[in-house]
Protein backbone atom coordinates (compact mmCIF):
# COMPACT_ATOMS: atom_id res chain seq x y z
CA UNK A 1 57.12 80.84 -11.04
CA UNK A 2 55.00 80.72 -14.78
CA UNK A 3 55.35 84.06 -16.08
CA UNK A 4 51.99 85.66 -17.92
CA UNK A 5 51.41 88.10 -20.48
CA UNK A 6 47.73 89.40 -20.65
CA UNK A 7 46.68 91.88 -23.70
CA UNK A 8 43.67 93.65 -23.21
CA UNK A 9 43.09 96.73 -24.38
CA UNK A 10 40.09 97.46 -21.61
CA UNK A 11 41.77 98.48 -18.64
CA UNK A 12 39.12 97.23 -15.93
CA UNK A 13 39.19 93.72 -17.82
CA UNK A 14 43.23 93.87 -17.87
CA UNK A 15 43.74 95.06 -14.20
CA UNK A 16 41.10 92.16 -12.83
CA UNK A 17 42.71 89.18 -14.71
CA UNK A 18 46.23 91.04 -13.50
CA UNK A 19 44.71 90.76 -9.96
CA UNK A 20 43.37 87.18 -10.14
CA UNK A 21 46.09 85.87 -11.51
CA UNK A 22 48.71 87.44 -9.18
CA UNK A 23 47.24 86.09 -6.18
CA UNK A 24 47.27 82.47 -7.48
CA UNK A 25 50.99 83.42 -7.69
CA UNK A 26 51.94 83.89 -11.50
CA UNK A 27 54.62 86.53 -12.45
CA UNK A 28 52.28 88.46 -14.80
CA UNK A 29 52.82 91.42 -17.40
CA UNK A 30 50.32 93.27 -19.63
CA UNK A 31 49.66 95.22 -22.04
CA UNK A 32 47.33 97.01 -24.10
CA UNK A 33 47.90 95.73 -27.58
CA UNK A 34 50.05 93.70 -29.46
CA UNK A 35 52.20 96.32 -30.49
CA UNK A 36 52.85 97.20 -26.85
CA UNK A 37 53.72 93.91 -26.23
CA UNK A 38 56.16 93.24 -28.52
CA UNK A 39 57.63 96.78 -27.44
CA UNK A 40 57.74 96.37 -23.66
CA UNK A 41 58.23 92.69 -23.59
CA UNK A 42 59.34 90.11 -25.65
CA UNK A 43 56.54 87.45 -25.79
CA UNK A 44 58.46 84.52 -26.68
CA UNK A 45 59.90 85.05 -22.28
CA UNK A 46 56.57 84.18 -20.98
CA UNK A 47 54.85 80.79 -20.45
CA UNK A 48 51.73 81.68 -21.59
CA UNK A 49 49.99 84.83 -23.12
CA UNK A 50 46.07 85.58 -22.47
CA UNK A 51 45.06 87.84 -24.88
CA UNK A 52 41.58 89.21 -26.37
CA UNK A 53 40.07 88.36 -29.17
CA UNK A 54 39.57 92.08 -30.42
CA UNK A 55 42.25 94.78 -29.80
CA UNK A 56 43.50 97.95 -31.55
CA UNK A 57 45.84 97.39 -34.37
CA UNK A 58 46.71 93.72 -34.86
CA UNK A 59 44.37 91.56 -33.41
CA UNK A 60 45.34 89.14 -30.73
CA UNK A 61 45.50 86.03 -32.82
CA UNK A 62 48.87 87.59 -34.65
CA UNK A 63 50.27 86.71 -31.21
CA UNK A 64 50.11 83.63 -31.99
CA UNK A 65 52.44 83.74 -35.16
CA UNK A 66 54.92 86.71 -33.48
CA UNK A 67 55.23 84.08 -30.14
CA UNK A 68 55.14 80.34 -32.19
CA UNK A 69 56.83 78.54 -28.99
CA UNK A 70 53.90 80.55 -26.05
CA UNK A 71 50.73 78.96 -26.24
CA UNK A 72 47.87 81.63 -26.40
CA UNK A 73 44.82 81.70 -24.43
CA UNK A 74 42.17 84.24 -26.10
CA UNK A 75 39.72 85.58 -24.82
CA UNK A 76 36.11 86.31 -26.63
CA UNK A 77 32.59 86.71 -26.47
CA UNK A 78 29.95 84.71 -27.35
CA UNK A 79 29.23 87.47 -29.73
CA UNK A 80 32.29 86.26 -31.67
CA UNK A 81 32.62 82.70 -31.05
CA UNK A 82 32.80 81.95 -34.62
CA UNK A 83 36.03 84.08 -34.41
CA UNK A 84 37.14 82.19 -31.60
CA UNK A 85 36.34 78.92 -33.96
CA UNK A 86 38.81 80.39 -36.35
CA UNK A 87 41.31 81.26 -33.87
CA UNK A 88 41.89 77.80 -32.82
CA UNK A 89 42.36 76.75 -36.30
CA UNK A 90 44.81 79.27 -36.25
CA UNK A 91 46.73 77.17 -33.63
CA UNK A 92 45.97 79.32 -30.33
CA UNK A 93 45.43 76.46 -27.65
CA UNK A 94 42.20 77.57 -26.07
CA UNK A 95 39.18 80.18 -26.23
CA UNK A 96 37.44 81.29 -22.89
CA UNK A 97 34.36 83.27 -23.17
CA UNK A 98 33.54 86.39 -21.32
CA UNK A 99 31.89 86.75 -18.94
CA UNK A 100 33.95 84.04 -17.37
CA UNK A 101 34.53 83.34 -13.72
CA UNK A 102 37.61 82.82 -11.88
CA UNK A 103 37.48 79.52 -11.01
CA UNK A 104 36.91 78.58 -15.16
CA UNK A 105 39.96 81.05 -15.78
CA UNK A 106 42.43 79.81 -13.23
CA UNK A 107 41.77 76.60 -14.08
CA UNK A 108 42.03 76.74 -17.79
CA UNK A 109 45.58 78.82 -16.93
CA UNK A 110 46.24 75.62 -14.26
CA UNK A 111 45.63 72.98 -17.65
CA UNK A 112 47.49 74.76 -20.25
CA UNK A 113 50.59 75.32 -18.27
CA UNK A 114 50.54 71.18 -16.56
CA UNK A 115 50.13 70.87 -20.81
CA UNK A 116 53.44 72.77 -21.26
CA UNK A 117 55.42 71.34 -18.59
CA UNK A 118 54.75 68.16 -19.85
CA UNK A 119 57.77 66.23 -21.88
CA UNK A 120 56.63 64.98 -25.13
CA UNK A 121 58.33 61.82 -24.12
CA UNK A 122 55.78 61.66 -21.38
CA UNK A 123 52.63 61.14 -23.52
CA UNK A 124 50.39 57.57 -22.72
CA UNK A 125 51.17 56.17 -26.38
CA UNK A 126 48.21 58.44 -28.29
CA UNK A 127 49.93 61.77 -28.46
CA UNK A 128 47.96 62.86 -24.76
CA UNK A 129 50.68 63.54 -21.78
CA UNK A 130 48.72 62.67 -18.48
CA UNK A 131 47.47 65.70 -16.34
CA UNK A 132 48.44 66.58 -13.08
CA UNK A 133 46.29 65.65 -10.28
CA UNK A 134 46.54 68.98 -8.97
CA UNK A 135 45.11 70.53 -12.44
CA UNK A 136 42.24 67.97 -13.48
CA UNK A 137 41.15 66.28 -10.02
CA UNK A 138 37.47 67.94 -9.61
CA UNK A 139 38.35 68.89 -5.92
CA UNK A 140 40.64 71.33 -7.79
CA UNK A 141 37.76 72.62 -9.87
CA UNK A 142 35.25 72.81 -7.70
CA UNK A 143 34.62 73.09 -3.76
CA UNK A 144 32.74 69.93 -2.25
CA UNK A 145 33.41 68.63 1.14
CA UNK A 146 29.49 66.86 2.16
CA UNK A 147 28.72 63.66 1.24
CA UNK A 148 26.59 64.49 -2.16
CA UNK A 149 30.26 66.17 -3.64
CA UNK A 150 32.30 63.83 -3.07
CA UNK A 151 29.69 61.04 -4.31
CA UNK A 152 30.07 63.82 -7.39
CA UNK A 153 33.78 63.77 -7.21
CA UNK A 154 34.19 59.74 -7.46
CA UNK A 155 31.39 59.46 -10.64
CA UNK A 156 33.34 61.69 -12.22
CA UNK A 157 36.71 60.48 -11.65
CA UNK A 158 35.50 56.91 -12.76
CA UNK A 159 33.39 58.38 -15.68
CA UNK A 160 36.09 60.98 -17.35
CA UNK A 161 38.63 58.56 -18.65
CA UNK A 162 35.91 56.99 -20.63
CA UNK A 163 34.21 57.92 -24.51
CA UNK A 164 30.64 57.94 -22.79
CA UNK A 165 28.25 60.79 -23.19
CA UNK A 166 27.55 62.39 -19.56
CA UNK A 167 23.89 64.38 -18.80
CA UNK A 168 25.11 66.79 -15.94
CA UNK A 169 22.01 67.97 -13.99
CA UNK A 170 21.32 70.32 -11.51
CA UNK A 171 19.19 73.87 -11.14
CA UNK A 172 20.89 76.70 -12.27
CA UNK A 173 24.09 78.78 -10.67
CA UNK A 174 25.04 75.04 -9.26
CA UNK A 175 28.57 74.51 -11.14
CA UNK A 176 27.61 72.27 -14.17
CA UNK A 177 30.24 73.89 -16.35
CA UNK A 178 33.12 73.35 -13.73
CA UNK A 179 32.18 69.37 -13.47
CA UNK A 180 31.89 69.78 -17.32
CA UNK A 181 35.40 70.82 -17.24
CA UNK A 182 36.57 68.43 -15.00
CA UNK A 183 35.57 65.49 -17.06
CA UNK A 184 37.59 67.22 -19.73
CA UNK A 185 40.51 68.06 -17.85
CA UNK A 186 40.42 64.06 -16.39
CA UNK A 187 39.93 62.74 -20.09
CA UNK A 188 42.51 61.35 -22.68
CA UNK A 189 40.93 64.69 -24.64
CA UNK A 190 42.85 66.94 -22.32
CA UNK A 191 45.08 68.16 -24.86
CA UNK A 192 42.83 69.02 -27.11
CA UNK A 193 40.01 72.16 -26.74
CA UNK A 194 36.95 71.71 -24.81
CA UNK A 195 34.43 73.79 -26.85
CA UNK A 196 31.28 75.11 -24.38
CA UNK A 197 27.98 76.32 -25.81
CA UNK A 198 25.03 77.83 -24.09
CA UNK A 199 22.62 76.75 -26.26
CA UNK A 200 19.78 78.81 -24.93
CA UNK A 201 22.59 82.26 -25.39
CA UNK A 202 22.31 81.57 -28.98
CA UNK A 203 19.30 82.89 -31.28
CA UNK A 204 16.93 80.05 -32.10
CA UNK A 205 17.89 81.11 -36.15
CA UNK A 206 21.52 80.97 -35.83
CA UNK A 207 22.33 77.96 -34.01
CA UNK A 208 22.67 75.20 -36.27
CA UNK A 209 24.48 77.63 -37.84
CA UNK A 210 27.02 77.85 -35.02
CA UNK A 211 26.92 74.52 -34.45
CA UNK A 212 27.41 72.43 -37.67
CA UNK A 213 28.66 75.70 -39.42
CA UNK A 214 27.97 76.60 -42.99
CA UNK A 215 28.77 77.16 -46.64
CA UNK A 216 29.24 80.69 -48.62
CA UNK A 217 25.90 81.19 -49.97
CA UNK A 218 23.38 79.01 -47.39
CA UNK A 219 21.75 82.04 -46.18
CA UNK A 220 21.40 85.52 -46.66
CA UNK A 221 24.29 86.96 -44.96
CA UNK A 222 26.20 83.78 -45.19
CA UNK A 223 29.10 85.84 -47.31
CA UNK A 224 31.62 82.94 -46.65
CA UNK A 225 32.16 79.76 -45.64
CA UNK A 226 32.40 78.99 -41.17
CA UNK A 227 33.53 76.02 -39.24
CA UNK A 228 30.90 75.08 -36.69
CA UNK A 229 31.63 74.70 -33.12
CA UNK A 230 31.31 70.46 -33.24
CA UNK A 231 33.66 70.87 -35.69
CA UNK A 232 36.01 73.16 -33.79
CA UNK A 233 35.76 70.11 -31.14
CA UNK A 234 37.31 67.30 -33.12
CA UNK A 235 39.40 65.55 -31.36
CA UNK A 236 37.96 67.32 -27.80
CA UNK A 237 35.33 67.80 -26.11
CA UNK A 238 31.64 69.59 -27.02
CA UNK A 239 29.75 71.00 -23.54
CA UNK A 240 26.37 71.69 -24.64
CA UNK A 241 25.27 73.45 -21.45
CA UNK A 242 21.01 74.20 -21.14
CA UNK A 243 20.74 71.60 -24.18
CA UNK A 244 16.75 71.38 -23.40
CA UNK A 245 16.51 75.07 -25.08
CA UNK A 246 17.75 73.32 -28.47
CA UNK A 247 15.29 73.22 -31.07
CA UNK A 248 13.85 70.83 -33.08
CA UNK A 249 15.40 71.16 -35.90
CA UNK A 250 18.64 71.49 -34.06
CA UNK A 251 18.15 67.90 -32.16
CA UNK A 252 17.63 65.96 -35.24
CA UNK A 253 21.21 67.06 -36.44
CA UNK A 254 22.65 66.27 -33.60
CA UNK A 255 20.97 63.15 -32.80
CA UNK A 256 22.93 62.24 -36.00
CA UNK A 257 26.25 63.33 -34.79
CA UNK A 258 26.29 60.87 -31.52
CA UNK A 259 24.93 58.17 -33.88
CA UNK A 260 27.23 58.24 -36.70
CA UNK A 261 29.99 60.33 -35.60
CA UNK A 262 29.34 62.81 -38.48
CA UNK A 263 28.26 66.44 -39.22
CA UNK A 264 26.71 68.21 -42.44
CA UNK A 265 27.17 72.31 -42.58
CA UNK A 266 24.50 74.47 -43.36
CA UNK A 267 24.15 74.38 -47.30
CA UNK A 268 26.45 71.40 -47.70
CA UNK A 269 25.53 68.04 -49.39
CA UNK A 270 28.30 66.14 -48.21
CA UNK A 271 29.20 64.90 -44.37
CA UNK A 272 32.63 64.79 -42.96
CA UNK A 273 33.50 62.60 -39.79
CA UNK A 274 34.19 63.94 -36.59
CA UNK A 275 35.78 63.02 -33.12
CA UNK A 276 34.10 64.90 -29.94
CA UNK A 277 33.21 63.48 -26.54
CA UNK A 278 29.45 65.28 -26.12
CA UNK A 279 28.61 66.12 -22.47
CA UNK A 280 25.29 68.14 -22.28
CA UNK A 281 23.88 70.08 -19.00
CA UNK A 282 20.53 70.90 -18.13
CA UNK A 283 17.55 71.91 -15.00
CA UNK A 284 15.31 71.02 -16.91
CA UNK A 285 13.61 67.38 -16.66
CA UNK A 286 14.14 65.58 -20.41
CA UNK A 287 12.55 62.80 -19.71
CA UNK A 288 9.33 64.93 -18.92
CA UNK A 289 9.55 66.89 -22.20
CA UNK A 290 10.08 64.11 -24.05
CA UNK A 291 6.46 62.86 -23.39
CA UNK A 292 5.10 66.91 -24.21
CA UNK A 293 6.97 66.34 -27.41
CA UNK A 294 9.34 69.07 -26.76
CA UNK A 295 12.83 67.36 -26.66
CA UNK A 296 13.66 64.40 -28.59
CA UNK A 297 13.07 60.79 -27.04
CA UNK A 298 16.00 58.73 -29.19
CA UNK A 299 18.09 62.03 -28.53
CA UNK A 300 17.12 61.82 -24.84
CA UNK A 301 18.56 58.20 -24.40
CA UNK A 302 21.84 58.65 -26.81
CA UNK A 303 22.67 61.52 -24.22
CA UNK A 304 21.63 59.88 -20.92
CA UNK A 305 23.99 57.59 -20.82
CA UNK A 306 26.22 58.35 -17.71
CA UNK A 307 24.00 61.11 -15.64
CA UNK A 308 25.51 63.30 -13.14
CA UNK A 309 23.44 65.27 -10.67
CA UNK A 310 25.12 68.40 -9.17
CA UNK A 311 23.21 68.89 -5.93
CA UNK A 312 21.57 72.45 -4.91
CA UNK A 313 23.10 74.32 -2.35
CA UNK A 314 20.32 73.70 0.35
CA UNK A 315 21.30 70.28 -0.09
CA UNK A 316 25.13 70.73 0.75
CA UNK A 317 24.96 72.69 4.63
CA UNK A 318 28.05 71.58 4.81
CA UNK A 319 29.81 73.17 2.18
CA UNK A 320 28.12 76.82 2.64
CA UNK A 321 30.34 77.91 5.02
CA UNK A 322 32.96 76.94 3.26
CA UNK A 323 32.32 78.17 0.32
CA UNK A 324 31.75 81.41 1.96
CA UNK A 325 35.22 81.32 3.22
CA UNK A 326 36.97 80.62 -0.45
CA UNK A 327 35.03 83.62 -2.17
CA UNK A 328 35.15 86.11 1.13
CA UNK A 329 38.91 85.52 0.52
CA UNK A 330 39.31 86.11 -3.01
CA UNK A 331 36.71 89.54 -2.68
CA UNK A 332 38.86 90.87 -0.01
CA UNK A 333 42.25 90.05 -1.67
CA UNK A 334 40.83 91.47 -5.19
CA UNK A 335 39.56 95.10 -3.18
CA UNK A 336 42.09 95.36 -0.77
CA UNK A 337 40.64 93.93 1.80
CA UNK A 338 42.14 90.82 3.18
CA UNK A 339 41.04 90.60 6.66
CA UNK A 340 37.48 90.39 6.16
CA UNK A 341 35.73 87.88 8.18
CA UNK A 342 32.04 86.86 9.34
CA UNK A 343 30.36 87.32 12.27
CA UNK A 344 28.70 84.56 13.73
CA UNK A 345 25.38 86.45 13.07
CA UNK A 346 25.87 86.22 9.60
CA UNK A 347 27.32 82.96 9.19
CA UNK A 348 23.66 81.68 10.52
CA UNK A 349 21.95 84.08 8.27
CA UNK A 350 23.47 82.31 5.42
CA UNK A 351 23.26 78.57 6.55
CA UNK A 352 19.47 79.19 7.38
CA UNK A 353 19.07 80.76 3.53
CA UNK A 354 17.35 78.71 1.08
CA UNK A 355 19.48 79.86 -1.97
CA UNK A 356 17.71 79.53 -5.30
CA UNK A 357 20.57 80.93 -7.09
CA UNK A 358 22.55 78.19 -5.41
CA UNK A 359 26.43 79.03 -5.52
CA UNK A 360 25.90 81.94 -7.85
CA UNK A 361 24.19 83.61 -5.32
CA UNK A 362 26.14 82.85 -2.31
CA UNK A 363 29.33 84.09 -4.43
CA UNK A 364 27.24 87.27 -5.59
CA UNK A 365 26.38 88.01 -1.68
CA UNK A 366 29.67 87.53 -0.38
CA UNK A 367 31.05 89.88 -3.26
CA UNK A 368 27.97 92.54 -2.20
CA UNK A 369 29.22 92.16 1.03
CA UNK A 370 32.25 93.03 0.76
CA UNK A 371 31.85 95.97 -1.27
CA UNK A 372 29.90 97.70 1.24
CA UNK A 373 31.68 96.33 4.72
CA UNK A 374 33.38 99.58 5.73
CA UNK A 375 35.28 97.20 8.81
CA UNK A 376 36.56 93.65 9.06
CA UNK A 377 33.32 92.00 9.91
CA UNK A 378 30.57 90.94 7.55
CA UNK A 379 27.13 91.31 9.57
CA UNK A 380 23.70 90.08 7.79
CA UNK A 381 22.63 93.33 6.59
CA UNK A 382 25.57 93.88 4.83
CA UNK A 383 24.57 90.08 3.26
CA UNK A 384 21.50 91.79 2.25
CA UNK A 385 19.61 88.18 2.20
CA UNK A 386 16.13 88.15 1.49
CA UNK A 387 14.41 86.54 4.64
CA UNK A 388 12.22 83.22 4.34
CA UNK A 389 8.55 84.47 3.66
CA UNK A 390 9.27 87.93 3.68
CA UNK A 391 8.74 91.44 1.64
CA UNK A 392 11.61 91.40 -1.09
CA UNK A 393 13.10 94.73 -1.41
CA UNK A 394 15.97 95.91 -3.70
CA UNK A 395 18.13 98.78 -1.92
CA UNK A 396 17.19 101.80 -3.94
CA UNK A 397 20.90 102.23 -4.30
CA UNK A 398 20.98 99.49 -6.39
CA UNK A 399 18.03 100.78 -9.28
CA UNK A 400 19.42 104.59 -8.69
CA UNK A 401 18.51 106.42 -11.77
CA UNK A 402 15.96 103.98 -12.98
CA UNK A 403 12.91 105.90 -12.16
CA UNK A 404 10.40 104.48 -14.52
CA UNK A 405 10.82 100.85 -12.85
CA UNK A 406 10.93 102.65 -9.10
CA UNK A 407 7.64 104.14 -10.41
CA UNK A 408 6.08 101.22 -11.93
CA UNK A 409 6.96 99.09 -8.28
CA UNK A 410 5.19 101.64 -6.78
CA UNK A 411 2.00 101.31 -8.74
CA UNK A 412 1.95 97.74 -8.39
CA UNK A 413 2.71 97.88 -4.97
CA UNK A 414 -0.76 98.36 -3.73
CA UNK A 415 -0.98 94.67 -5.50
CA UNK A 416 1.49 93.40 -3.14
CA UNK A 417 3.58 91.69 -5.56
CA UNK A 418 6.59 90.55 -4.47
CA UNK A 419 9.63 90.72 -6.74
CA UNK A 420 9.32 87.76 -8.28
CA UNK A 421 5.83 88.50 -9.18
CA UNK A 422 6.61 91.81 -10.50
CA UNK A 423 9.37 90.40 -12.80
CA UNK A 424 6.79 87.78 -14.02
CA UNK A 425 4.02 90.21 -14.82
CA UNK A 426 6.62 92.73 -16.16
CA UNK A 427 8.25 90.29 -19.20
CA UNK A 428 4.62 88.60 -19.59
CA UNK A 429 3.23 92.14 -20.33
CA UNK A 430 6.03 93.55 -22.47
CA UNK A 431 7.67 90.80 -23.97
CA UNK A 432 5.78 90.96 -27.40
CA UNK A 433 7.03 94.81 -27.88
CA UNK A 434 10.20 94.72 -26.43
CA UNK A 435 13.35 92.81 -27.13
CA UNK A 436 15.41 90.71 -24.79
CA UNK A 437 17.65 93.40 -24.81
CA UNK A 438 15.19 96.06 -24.20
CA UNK A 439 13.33 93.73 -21.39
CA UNK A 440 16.51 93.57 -19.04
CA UNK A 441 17.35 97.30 -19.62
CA UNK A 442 13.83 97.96 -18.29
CA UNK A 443 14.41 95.44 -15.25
CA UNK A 444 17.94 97.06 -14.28
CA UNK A 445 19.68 93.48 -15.24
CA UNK A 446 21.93 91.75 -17.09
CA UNK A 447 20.29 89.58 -20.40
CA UNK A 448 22.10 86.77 -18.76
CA UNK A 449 20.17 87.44 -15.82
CA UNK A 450 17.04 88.00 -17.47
CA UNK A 451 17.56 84.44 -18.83
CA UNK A 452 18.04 82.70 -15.72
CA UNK A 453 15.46 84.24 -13.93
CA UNK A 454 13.07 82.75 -16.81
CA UNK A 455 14.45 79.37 -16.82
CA UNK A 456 14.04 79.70 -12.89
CA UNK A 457 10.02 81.38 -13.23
CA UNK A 458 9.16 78.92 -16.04
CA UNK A 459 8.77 82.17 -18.46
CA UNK A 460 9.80 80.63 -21.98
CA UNK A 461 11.53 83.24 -24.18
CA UNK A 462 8.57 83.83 -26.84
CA UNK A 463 9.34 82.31 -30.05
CA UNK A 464 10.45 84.37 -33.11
CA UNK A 465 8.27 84.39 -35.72
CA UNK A 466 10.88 84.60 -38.65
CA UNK A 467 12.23 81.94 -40.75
């Protein structure tokens, strides 16, 4: 059994990982900091130490020079990806970025360990040792039993082994960055780090910055010198997930790194070459905004040249169910609750839902669900499903203590605007006083929500006006 070491110094973070990790049947340890570490354990005994980017005392990197023979997952935020950048450098063997889900964790755990256990003898003649099946097949990575999947499954078996640049399509909360992964786990590239970038996460004035990097001195605030995340994907893989939210400026520099295999930092005058297998994501339709002049035409075609489409979830009956299943039974094991079932009441509630959050949602009900199911049997109320056609209501235990928004729904009320409609007239109305930050603390929501209800509404973020 691969023994684990996680280092976290926030307890809820440490205790879930703990938890996950445990019931995919790893021996696992933790601690709080390095120091701890190194006093309760000795981290050269474990197979593989997670650790956070940030802790108190030394940070987590130093693991990597007190525990040379462990490889060391860290753990970050895309606040700090450029730290994460550097940490790689530094010879840790992967980055995930919070918030991540389990599927991307377990499987990143799966890929670094098959790594490990592989003899050096055992490498195909370019340095790579083959992955196991079990690791890198997508069936792994991602749940797919209907038809459209498994027509999903074989393009990307036959595609991965391959240099060519994939488009991955498909609406939002589909799984885009799991069949990202899987063409990088299935690659000759599986050794090396498969970088991911949400490219509409990043501030329209900072991310050629964090993607080509830059020199001391190119901006103001530029006090030293960075290695861009392309760069940090030599030899990889670069996953440039919502790549329609690049902008212009952004797309002409990149257009240059598919067609001559070279990048320029921010402030530099001279290129250096680089290695990376691109695979971009999007919902949005390119080939539409290409003729509005808002995305690229020759960058459309260098990246379209193997398209996968990841179906929605309305399209895949077959798999709801199923899927329903696999994430009752990792909510029940993770609170303690492992006999949890559905009723057959409920399983129809969710095969007759439409799901525009596609498996997002589906996971986020099920995980609802099972908070509040005081029994073993999940009913449709506890799914809390918003019926076809009907009045949307949020439980008011759910926007407790927000009064001003509870207030403001009331107002509108007499409108009838339904949720949607509220959100839309809320961000149109406020969104040139208020920050994105500001925006979703009004809303009772996550920024990360705020964003993917836009994408979903067609509410662009407004444009900053600086330089």
């Amino acid at each position: 059994m691969p023994r684990i070491l996680i280092v976290e110094d926030e307890d809820i973070i440490r205790s879930a990982v703990r938890k996950l990790l445990q019931h995919a049947g790893y021996d696992v340890a933790d601690a709080a900091s390095v120091e701890e570490a190194e006093q309760n354990h000795d981290p050269e005994q474990f197979d593989l130490i997670i650790s956070d980017l940030r802790l108190p005392g030394a940070a987590g990197t130093e693991l990597i020079n007190r525990a040379p023979n462990t490889p060391v997952l860290i753990m970050t935020s895309y606040a700090s990806l450029r730290s994460a950048v550097d940490s790689m450098k530094m010879g840790a063997v992967e980055y995930i970025a919070k918030p991540f889900d389990h599927d991307e964790m377990l499987a990143a755990v799966a890929n670094i360990l098959a790594r490990k256990s592989q003899p050096e003898s055992g490498t195909d003649g370019q340095g790579v040792a083959p992955q196991s099946a079990e690791s890198s097949d997508p069936a792994s990575i991602m749940f797919g039993q209907c038809e459209p999947m498994q027509r999903v499954f074989t393009l990307i078996r036959k595609v991965a082994p391959t240099e060519t640049t994939v488009l991955i399509q498909g609406e939002s909360g589909t799984g885009k960055e799991l069949a990202a992964r899987a063409l990088h786990l299935l690659s000759p590239r599986a050794a090396k780090p498969l970088i991911s970038v949400n490219c509409a996460a990043i501030p329209e004035s900072l991310i050629e910055s964090e993607l080509f990097g830059h020199e001391k001195g190119a901006f103001t605030g530029a006090v030293s010198a960075r290695t861009g995340l392309i760069e940090a994907a030599d030899g990889g893989s670069l996953f440039l997930d919502e790549i329609g939210e690049l902008p212009a400026e952004a797309q002409a520099r990149l257009l240059r790194v598919l067609q001559e295999n070279e990048i320029r930092k921010v402030g530099s005058t001279q290129s250096r070459k680089v290695d990376v297998r691109m695979i971009a994501a999007t919902h949005r339709n390119l080939k539409a905004m290409t003729r509005t002049g808002e995305f690229r035409e020759d960058l459309y075609y260098r990246l379209n040249v193997m398209q996968i489409r990841i179906p929605p979830l309305r399209e895949r009956q077959g798999d709801i169910l199923g899927l329903a299943r696999r994430f009752l039974k990792r909510q029940g094991e993770r609170m303690g609750k492992p006999d949890l079932n559905l009723s057959p009441e409920a399983m129809r509630a969710l095969e007759r839902h439409r799901w525009p959050g596609n498996v997002r949602e589906l996971e986020n009900a099920i995980e609802r669900a099972t908070i509040l199911c005081d029994g073993d049997v999940i009913t449709p109320s506890l799914l809390d499903l918003d019926s076809e056609g009907g009045d949307e209501h949020i439980p008011e235990t759910l926007v407790e203590g927000n009064n001003e928004q509870s207030r403001t729904r009331e107002v509108d009320a007499s409108n009838d605007l339904s949720l949607e409609d509220y959100f839309q007239h809320f961000v149109l109305e406020n969104q040139d006083r208020m920050s994105e930050t500001e925006l979703a603390q009004k809303l009772g929501i996550s920024r990360k929500s705020l964003w993917e209800r836009r994408q979903r509404l067609g509410i662009p973020r407004k444009k900053s006006s600086g330089n």
